[in-house]
Protein backbone atom coordinates (compact mmCIF):
# COMPACT_ATOMS: atom_id res chain seq x y z
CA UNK A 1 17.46 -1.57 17.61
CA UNK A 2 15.99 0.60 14.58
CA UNK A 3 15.37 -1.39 10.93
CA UNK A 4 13.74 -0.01 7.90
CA UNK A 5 13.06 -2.61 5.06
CA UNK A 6 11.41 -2.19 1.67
CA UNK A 7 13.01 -2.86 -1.07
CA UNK A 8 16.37 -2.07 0.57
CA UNK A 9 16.62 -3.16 4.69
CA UNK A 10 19.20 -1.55 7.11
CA UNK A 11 19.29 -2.38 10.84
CA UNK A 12 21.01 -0.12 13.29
CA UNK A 13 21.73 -1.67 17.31
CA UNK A 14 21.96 0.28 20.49
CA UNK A 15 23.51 -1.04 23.00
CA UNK A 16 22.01 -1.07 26.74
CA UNK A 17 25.10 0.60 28.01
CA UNK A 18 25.10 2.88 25.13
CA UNK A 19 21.25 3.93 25.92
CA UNK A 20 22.06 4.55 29.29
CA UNK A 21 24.78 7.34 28.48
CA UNK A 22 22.56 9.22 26.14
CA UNK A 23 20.01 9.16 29.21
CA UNK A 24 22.44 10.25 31.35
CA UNK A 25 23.73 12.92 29.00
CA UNK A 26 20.09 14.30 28.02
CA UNK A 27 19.26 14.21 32.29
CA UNK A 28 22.19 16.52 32.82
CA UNK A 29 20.74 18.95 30.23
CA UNK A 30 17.83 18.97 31.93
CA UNK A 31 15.53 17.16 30.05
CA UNK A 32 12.30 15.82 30.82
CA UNK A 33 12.03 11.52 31.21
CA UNK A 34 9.62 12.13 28.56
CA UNK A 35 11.65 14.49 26.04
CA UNK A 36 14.66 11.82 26.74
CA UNK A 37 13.16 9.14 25.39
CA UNK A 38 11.87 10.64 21.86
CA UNK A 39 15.06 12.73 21.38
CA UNK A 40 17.24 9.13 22.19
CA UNK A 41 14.69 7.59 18.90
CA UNK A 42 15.23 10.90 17.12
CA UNK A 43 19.16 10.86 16.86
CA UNK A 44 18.38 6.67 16.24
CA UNK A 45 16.23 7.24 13.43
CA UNK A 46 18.90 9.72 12.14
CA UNK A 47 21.66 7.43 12.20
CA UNK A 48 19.34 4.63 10.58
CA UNK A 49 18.20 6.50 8.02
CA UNK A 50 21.39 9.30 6.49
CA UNK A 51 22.51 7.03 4.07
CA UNK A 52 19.01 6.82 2.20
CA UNK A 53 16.93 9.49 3.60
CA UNK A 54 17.11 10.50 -0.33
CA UNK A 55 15.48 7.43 -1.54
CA UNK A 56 12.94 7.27 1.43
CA UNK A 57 9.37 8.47 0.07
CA UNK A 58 7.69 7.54 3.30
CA UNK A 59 8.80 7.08 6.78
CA UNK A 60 6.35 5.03 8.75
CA UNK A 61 6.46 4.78 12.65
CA UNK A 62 4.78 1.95 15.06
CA UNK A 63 2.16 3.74 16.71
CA UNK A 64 3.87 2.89 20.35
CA UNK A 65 4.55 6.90 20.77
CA UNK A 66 0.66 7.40 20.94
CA UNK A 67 -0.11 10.95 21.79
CA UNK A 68 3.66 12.05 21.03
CA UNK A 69 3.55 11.97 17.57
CA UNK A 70 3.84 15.83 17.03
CA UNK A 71 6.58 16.18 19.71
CA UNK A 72 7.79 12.80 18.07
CA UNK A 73 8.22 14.65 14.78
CA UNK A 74 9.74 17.94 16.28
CA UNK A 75 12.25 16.05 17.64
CA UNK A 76 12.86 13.66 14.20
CA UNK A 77 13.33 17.53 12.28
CA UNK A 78 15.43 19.24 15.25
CA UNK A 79 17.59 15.68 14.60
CA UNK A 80 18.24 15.93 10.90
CA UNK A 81 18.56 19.76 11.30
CA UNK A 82 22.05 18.79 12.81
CA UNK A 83 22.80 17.08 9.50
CA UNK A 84 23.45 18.54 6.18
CA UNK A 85 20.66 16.40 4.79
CA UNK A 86 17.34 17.91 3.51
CA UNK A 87 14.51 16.06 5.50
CA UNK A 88 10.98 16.91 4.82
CA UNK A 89 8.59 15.83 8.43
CA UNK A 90 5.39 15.03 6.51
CA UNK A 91 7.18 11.93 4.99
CA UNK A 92 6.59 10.86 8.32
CA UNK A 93 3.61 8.61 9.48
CA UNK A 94 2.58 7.14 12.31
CA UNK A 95 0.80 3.66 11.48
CA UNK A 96 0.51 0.07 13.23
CA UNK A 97 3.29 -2.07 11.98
CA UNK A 98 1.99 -5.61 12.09
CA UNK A 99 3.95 -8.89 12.75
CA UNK A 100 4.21 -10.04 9.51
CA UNK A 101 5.77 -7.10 7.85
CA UNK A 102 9.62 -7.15 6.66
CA UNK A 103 10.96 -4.97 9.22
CA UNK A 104 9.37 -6.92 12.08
CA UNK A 105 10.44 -9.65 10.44
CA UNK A 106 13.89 -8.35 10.36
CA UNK A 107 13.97 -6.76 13.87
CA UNK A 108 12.89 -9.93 15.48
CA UNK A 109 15.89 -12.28 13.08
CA UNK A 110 18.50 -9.91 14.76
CA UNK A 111 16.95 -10.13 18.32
CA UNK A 112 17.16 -13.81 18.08
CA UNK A 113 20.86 -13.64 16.60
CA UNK A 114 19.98 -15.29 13.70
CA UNK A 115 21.38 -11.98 11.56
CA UNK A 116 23.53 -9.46 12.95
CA UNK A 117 22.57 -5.92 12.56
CA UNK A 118 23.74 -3.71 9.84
CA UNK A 119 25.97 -1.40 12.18
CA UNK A 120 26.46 -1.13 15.75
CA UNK A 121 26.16 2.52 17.34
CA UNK A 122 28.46 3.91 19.85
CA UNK A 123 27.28 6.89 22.17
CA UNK A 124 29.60 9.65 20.37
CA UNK A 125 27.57 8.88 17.00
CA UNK A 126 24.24 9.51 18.87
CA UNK A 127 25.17 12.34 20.71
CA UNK A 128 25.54 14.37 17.53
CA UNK A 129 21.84 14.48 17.13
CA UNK A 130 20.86 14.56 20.73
């Protein structure tokens, strides 16, 4: 699951199942564990974000993908640049993102299925942008 939330929230879910076809898809192209798993949040973050990337000023990131950032952000950029929207990387920032923020809060609501996400994702809409 993938939320943004400022002063307009959108949650995007994933799927287990759906996860474990865009591993399998990225391992027969013969990518690295480690490239897998950032391109899989790269084509996420897409599908969270096309419908306000325009409105977007900043873009922050948990800092869980300490000491990936820069392949982190290749892989955000290579995402978008199968998408006809403009997408500038240094909106991007990599920050701590602390429990009492309104995407935690937000995240953690859906988790609990006391909100539903926004949209579900099937594995054809993420493998555009793997």
């Amino acid at each position: 699951m993938l939320v943004f939330s400022n002063r307009v929230h959108f949650s995007i879910l994933i799927p287990a199942s759906v996860k474990k076809q865009c591993h399998r898809y990225l391992k027969d192209e013969s990518r690295l564990p480690k490239t897998r798993h950032l391109r899989l949040f790269a084509a996420a973050l897409v599908l969270l974000l096309e419908n306000y990337i325009h409105r977007i000023d900043q873009i922050i990131i948990d800092t869980e993908y300490r000491g990936s950032e820069s392949e982190l952000k290749l892989a955000i950029k290579n995402a978008f640049k199968k998408t006809s929207l403009k997408f500038d990387p240094d909106k991007i920032v990599f920050m701590r993102i602390g429990k009492k923020s309104d995407a935690h809060i937000l995240a953690v609501e859906i988790l609990r299925e006391r909100r539903d996400s926004d949209r579900k994702i099937s594995f054809e809409e993420m493998k555009k942008f793997l």
